[in-house]
C-alpha atoms as a PDB file:
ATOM      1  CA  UNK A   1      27.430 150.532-287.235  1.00  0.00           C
ATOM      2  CA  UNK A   2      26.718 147.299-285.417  1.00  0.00           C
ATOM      3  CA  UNK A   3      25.452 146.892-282.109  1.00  0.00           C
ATOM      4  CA  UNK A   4      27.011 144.821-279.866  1.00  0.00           C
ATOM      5  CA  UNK A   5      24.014 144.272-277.655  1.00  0.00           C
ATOM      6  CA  UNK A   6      22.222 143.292-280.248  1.00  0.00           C
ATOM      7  CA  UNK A   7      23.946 140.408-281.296  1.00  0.00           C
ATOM      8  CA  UNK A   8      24.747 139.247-277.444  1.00  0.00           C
ATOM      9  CA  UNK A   9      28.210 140.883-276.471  1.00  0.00           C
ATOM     10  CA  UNK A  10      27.651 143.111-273.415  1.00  0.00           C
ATOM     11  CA  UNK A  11      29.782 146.290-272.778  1.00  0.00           C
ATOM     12  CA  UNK A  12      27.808 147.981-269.808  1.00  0.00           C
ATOM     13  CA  UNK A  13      29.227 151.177-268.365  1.00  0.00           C
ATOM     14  CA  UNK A  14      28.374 153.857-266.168  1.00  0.00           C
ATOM     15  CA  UNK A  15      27.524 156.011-268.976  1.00  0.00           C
ATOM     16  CA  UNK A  16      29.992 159.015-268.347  1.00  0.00           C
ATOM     17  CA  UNK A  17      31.659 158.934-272.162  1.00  0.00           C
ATOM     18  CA  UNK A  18      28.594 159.653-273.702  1.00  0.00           C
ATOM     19  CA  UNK A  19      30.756 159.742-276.842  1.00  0.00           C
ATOM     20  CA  UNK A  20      31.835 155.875-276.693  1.00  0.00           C
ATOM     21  CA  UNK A  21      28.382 154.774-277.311  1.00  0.00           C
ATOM     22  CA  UNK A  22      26.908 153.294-279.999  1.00  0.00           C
ATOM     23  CA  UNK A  23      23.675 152.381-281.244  1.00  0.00           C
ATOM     24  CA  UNK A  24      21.660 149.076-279.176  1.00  0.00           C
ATOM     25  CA  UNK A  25      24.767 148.566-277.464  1.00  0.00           C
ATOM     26  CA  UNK A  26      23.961 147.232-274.305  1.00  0.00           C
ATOM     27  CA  UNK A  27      24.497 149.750-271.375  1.00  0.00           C
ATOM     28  CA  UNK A  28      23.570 149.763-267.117  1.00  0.00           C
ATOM     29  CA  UNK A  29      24.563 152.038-264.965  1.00  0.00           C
ATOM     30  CA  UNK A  30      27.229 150.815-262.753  1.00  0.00           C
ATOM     31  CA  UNK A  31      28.229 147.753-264.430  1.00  0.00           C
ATOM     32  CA  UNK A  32      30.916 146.772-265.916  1.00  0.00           C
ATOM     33  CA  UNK A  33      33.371 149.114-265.913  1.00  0.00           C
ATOM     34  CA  UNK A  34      36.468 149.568-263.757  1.00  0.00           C
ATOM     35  CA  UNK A  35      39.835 151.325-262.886  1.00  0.00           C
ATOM     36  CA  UNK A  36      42.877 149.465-263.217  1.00  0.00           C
ATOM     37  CA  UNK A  37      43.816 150.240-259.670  1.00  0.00           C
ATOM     38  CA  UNK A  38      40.631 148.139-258.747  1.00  0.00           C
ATOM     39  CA  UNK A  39      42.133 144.830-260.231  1.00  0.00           C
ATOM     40  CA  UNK A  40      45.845 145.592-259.429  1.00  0.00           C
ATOM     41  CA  UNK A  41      45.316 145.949-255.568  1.00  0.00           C
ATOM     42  CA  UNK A  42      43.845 142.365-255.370  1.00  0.00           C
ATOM     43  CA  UNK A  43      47.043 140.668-257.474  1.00  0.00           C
ATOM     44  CA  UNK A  44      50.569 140.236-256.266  1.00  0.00           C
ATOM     45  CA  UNK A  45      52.521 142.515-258.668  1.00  0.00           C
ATOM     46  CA  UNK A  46      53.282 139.647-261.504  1.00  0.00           C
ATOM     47  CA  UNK A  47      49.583 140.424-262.420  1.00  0.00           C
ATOM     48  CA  UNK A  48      49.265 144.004-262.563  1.00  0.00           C
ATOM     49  CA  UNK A  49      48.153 145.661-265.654  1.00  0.00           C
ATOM     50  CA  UNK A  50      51.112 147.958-266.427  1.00  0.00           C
ATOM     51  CA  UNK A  51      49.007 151.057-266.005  1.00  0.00           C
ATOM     52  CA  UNK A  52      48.347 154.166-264.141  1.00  0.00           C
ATOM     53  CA  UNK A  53      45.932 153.030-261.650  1.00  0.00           C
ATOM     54  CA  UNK A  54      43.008 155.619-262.390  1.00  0.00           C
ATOM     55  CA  UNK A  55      43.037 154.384-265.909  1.00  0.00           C
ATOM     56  CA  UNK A  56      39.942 153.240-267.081  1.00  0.00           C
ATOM     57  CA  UNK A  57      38.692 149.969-268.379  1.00  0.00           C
ATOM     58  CA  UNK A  58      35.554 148.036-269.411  1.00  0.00           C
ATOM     59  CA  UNK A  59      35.114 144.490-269.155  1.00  0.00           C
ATOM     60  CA  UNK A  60      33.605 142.486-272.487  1.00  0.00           C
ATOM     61  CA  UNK A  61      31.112 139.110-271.239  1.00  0.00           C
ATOM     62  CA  UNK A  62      29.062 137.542-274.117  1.00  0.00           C
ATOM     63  CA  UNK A  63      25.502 136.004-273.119  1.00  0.00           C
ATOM     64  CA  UNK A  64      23.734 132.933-274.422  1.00  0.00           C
ATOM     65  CA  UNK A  65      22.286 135.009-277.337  1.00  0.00           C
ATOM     66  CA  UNK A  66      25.671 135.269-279.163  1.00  0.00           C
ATOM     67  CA  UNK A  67      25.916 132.014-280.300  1.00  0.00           C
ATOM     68  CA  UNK A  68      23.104 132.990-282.640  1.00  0.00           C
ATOM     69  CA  UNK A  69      22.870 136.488-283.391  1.00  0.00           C
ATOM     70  CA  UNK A  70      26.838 136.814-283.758  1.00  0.00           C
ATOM     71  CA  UNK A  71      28.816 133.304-284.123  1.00  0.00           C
ATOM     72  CA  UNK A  72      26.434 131.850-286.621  1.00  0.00           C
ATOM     73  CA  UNK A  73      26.400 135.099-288.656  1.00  0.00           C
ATOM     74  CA  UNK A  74      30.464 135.811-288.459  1.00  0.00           C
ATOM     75  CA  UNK A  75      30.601 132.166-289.687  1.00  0.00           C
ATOM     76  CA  UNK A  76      27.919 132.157-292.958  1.00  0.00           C
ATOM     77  CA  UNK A  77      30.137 135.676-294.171  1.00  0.00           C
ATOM     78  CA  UNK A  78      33.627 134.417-294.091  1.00  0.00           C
ATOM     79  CA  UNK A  79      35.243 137.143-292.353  1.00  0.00           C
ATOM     80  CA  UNK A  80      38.453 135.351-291.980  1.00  0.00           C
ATOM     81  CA  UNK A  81      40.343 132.409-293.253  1.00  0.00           C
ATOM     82  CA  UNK A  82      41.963 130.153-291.529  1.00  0.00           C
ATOM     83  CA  UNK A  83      39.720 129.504-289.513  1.00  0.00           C
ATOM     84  CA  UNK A  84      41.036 128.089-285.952  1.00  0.00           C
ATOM     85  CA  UNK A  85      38.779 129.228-283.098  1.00  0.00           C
ATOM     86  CA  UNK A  86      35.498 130.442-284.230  1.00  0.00           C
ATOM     87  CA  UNK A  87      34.133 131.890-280.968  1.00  0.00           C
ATOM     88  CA  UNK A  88      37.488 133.490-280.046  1.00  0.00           C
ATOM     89  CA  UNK A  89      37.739 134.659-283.477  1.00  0.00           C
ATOM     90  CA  UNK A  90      34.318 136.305-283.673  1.00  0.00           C
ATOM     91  CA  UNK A  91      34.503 137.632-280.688  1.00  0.00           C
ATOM     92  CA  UNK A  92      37.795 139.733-282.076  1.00  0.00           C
ATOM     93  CA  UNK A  93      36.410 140.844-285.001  1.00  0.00           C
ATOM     94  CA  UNK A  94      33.396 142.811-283.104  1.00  0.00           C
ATOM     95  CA  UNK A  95      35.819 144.171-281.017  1.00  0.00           C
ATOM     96  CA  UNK A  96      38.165 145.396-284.010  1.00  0.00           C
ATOM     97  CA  UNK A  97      35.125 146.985-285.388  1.00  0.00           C
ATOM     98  CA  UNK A  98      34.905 148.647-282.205  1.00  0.00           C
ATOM     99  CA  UNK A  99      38.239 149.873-282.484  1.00  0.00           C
ATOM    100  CA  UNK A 100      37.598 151.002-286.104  1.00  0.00           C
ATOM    101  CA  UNK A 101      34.461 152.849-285.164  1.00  0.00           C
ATOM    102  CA  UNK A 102      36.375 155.029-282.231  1.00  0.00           C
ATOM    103  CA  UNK A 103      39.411 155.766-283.964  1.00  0.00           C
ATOM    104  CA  UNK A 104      40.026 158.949-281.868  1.00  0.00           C
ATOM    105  CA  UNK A 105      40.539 156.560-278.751  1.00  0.00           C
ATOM    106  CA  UNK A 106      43.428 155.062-278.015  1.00  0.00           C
ATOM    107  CA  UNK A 107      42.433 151.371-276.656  1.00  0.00           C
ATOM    108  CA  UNK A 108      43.880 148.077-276.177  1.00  0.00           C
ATOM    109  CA  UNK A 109      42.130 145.064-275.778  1.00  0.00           C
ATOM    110  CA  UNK A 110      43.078 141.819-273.878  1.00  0.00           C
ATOM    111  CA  UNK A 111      41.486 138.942-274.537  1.00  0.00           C
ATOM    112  CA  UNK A 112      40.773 136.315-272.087  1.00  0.00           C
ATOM    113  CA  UNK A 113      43.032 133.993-273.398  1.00  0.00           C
ATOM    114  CA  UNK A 114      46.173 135.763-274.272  1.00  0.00           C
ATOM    115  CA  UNK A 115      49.233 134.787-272.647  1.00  0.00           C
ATOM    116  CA  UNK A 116      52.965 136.332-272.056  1.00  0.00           C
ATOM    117  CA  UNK A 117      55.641 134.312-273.306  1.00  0.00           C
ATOM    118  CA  UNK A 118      56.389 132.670-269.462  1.00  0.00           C
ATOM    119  CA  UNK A 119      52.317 131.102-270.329  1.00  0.00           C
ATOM    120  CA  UNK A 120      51.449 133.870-267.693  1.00  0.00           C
ATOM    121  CA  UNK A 121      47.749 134.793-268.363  1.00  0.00           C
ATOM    122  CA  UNK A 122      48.155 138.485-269.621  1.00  0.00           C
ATOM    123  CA  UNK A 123      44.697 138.975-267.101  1.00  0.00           C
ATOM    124  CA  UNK A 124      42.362 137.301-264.482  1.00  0.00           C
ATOM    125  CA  UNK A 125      39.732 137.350-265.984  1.00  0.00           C
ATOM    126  CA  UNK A 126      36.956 136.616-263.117  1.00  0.00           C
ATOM    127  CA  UNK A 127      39.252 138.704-260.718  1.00  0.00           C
ATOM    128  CA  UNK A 128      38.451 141.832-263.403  1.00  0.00           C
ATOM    129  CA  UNK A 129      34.767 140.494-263.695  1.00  0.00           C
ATOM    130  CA  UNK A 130      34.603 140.901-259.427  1.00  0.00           C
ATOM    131  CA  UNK A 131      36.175 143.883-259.570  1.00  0.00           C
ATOM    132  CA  UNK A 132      34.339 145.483-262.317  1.00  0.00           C
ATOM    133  CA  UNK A 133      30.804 144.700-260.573  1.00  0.00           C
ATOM    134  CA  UNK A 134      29.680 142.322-263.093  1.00  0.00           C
ATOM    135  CA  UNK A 135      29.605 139.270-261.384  1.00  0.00           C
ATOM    136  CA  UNK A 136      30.335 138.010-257.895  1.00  0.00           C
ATOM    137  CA  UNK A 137      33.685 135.690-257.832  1.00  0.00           C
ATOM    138  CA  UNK A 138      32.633 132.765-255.544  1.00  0.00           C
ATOM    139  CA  UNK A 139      35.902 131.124-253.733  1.00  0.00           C
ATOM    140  CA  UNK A 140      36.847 128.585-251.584  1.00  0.00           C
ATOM    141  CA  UNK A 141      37.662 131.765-248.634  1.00  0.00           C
ATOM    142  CA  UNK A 142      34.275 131.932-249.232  1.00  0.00           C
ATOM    143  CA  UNK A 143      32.718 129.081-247.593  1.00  0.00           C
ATOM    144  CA  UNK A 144      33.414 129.122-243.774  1.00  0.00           C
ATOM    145  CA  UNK A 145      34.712 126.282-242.260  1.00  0.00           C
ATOM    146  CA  UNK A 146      34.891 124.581-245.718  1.00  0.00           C
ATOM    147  CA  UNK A 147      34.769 120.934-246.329  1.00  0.00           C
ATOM    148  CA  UNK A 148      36.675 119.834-248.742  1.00  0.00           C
ATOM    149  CA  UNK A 149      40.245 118.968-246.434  1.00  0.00           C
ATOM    150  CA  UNK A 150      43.238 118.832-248.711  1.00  0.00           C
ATOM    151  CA  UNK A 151      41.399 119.145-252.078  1.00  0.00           C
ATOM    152  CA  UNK A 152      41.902 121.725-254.535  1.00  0.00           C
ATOM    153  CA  UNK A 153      38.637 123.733-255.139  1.00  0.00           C
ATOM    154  CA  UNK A 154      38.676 126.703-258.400  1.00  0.00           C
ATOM    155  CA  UNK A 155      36.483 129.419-257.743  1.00  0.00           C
ATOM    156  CA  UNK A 156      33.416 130.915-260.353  1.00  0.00           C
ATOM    157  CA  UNK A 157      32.156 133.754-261.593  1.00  0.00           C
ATOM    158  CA  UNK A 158      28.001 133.948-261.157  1.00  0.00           C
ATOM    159  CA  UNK A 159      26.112 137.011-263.088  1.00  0.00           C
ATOM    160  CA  UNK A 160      23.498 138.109-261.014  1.00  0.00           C
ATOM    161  CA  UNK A 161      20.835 137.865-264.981  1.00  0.00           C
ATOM    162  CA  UNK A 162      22.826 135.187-266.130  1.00  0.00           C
ATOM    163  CA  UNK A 163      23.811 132.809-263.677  1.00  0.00           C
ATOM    164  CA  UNK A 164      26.915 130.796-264.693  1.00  0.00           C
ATOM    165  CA  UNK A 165      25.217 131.140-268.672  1.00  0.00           C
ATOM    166  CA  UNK A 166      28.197 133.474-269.706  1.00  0.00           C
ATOM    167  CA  UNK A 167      31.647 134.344-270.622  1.00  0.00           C
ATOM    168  CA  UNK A 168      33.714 136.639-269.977  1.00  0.00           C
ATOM    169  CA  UNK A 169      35.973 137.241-273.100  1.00  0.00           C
ATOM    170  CA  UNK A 170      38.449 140.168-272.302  1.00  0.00           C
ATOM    171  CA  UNK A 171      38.845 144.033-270.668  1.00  0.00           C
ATOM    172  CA  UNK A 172      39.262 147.123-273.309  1.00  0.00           C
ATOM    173  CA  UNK A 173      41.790 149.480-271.766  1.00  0.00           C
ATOM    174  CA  UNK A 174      41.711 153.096-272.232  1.00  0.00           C
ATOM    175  CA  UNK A 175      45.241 154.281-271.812  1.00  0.00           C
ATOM    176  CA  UNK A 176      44.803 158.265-271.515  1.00  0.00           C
ATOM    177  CA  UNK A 177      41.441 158.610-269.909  1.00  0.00           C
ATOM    178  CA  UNK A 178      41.301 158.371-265.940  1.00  0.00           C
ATOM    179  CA  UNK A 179      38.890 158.240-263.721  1.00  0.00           C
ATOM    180  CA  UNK A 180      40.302 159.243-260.392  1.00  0.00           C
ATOM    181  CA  UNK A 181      36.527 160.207-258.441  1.00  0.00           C
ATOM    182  CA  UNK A 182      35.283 157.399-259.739  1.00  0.00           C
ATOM    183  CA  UNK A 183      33.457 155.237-256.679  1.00  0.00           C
ATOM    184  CA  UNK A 184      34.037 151.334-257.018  1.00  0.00           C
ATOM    185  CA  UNK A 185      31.105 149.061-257.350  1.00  0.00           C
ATOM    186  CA  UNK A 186      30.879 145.899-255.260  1.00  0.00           C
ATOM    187  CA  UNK A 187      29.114 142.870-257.548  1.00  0.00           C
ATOM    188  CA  UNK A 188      25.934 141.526-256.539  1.00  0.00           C
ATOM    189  CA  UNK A 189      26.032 138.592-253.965  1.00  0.00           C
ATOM    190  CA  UNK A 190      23.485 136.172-255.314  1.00  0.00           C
ATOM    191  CA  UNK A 191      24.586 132.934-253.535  1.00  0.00           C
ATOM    192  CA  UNK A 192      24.737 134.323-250.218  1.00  0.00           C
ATOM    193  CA  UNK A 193      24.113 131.450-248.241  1.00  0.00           C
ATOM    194  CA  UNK A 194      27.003 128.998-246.965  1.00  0.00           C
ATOM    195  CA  UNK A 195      24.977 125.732-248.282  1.00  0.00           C
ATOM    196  CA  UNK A 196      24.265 127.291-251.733  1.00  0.00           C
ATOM    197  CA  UNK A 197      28.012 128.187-252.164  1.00  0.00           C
ATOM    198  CA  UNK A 198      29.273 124.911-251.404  1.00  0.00           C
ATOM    199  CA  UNK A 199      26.598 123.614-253.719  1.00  0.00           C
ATOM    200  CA  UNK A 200      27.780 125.893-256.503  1.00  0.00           C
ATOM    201  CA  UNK A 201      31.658 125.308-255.290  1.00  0.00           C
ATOM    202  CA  UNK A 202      31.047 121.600-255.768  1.00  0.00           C
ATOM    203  CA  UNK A 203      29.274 121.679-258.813  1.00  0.00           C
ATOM    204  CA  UNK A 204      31.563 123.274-260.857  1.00  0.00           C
ATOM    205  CA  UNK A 205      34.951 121.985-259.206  1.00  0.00           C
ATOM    206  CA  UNK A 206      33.312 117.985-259.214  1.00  0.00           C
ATOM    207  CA  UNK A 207      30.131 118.117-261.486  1.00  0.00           C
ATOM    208  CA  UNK A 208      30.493 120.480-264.150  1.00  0.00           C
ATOM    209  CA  UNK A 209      30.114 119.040-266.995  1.00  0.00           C
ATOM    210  CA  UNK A 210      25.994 118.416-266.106  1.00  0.00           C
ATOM    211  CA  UNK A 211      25.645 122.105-266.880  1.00  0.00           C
ATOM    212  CA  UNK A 212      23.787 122.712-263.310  1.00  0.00           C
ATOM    213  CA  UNK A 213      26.089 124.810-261.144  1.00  0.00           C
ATOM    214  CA  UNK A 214      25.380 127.917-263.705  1.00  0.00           C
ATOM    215  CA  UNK A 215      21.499 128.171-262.514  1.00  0.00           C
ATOM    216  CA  UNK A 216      23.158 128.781-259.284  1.00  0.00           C
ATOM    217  CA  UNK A 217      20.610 131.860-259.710  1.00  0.00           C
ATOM    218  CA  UNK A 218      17.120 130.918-262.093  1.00  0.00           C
ATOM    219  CA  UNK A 219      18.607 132.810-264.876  1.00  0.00           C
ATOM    220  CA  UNK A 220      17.380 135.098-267.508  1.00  0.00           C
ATOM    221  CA  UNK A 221      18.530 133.270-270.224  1.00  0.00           C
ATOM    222  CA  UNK A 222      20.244 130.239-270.863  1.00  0.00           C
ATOM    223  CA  UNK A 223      22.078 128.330-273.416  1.00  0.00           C
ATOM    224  CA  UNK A 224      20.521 126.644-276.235  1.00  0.00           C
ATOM    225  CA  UNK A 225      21.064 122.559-276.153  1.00  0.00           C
ATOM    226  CA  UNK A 226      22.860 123.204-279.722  1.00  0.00           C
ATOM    227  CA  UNK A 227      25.056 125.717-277.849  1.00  0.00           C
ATOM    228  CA  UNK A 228      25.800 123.008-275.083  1.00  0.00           C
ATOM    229  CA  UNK A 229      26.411 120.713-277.655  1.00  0.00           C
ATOM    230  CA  UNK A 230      29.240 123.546-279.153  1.00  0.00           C
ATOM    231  CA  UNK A 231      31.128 123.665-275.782  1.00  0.00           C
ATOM    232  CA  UNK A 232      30.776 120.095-274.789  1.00  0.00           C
ATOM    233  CA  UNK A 233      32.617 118.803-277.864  1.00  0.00           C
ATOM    234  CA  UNK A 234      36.530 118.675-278.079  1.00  0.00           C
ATOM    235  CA  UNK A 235      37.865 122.131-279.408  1.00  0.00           C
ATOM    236  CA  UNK A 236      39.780 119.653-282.175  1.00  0.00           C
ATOM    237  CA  UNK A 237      36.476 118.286-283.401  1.00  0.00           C
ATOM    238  CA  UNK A 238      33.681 121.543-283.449  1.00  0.00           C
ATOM    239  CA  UNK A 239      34.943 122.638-286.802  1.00  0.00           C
ATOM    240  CA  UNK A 240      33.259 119.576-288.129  1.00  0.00           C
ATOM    241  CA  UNK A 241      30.293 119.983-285.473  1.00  0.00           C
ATOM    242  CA  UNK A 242      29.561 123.435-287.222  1.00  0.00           C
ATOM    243  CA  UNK A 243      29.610 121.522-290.463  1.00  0.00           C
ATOM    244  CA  UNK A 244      32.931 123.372-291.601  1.00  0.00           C
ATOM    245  CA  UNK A 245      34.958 119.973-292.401  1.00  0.00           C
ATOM    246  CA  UNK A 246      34.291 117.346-294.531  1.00  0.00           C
ATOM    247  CA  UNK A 247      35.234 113.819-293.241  1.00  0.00           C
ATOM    248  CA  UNK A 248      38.061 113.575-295.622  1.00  0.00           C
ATOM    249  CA  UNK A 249      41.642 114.352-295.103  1.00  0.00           C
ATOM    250  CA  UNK A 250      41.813 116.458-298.655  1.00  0.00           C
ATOM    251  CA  UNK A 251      41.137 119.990-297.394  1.00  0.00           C
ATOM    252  CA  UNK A 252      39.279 120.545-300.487  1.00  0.00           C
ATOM    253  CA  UNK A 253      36.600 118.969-299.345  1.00  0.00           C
ATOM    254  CA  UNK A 254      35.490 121.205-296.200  1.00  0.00           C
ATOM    255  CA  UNK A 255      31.357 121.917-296.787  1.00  0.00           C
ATOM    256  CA  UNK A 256      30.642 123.943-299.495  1.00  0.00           C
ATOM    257  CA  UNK A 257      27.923 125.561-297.437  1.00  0.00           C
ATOM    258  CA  UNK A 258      30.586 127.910-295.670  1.00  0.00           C
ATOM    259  CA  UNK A 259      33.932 128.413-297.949  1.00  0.00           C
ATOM    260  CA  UNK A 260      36.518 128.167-295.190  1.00  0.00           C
ATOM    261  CA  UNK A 261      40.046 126.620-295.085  1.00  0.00           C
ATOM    262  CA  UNK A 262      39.755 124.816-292.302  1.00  0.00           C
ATOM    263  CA  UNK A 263      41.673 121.984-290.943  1.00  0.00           C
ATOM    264  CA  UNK A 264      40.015 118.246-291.936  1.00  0.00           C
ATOM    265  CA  UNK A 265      39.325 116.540-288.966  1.00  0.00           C
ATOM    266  CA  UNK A 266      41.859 113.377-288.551  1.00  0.00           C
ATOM    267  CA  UNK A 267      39.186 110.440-287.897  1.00  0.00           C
ATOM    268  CA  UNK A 268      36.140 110.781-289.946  1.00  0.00           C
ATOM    269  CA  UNK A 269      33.001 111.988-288.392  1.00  0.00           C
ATOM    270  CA  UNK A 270      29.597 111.380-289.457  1.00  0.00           C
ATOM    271  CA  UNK A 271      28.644 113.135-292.865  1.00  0.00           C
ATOM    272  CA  UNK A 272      24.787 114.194-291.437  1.00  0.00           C
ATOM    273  CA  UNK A 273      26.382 115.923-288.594  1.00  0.00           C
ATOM    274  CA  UNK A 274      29.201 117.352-290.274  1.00  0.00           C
ATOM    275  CA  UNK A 275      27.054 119.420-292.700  1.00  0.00           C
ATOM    276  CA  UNK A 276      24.928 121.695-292.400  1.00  0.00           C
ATOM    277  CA  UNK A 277      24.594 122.156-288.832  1.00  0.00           C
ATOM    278  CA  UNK A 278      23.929 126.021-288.991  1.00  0.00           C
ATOM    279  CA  UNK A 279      21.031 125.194-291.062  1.00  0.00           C
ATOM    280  CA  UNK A 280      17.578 125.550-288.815  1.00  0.00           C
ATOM    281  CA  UNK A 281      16.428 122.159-290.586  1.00  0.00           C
ATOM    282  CA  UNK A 282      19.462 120.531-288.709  1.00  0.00           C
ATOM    283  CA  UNK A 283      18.684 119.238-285.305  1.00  0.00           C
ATOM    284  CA  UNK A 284      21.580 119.524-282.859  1.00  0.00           C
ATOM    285  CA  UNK A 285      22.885 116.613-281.137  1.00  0.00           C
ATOM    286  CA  UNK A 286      21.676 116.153-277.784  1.00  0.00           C
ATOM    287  CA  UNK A 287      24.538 117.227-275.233  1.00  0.00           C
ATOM    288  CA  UNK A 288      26.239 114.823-273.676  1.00  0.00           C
ATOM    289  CA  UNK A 289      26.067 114.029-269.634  1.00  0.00           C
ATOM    290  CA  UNK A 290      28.866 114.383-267.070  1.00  0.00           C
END
């Protein structure tokens, strides 16, 4: 059985299921987990998880070290084909084989990005992250006296190990097991300052694409420049970053080194980059600047 600490997914609870664990998955005590009442009294009714409120749930981040230890591998074994969204993808498999490993559980799992039908997200993701203790959701109610006037600022999630070098990725549900005693945990306030937030605020409302509002804390870990390179590139064009299309509109042509069917990019890209960019002899390209 896979662990998903081990290959940089992070389920942390507070360790009272002693039965839902698994080996090297990562686990802290008071992290992570939640009661659906928790994230349903902070949302106007639209939002709410559809729930009895003592109902619990854990909350699913990855860190920096699951580009390596479980993209790269999910790619090189061709769990799945199409292949559309390799992150979101991969990230759904380990959590099926979650699902297949604790069959006696009923569980449901929302990712991040699911929608209803309206385009409604299905949940708030950084609300649920707050909530859940995991990481402190910084606002613009925040800041006192702000100063940013009319302008629209988006508030961000910042891990108290991780900085802003994470994701979260989804909340499992456990429909049937409540946890009406259990005390809520208030995330870690690790900008705490009014100058710091507005730094942070304005980094990653004006500035984020220089990486350097998510060392908001000096963090544990963060990601590697090939990783950067991943997320900075147009979701249409990272098949061909991760060398899994072949500049060539024949879709037999996608690299050899990875037999997917995947979708040939439209303008052609350059053949040293395309291929083999899982390969450690393959230097990354540099990631680009704001």
């Amino acid at each position: 059985m896979i662990g998903l600490g081990a290959i940089g997914v992070k389920i942390e609870s507070l360790l009272i299921f002693p039965e839902l664990l698994w080996p090297h998955v990562h686990l802290t005590n008071g992290d992570l987990i939640k009661k659906v009442a928790w994230y349903n009294a902070l949302l106007p009714p639209a939002f709410h998880l559809p729930l009895p409120g003592p109902t619990l749930a854990f909350l699913v981040l990855s860190t920096p070290a699951m580009f390596d230890r479980a993209l790269k591998p999910f790619l090189q074994s061709c769990h799945l084909r199409p292949l559309t969204d390799p992150v979101d993808q991969c990230v759904a498999y380990h959590l099926s084989r979650v699902r297949k490993n604790l069959p006696e559980l009923q569980m449901e799992v929302i990712a991040d990005y699911e929608v209803h039908p309206n385009r409604r997200p299905k949940i708030l993701a950084q609300t649920a992250a707050h909530v859940a203790g995991a990481a402190y959701y910084y606002q613009r109610k925040d800041v006192e006296a702000d100063p940013w006037g009319n302008q629209h600022i988006s508030g961000v999630c910042i891990h108290p190990q991780y900085g802003g070098w994470f994701a979260i990725r989804g909340v499992m549900l456990l429909p049937g097991i409540e946890v009406p005693d259990l005390p809520p945990i208030k995330p870690l306030d690790c900008v705490p300052t009014r100058a710091d937030r507005i730094t942070l605020l304005e980094g990653f409302n004006f500035h984020w694409r220089d990486w350097t509002y998510r060392d908001a804390v000096t963090p544990q870990e963060r990601y590697s420049e090939e990783q950067k390179a991943y997320f900075s590139t147009p979701p249409a064009q990272r098949l061909a970053l991760l060398g899994l299309a072949q500049p060539s509109e024949d879709p037999s042509s996608a690299s050899s080194e990875l037999p997917f069917t995947a979708i040939p990019p439209k303008k052609p890209q350059n053949p040293s980059r395309a291929r083999g960019w899982l390969s450690p002899k393959v230097s990354p390209p540099e990631s680009p600047g704001p």
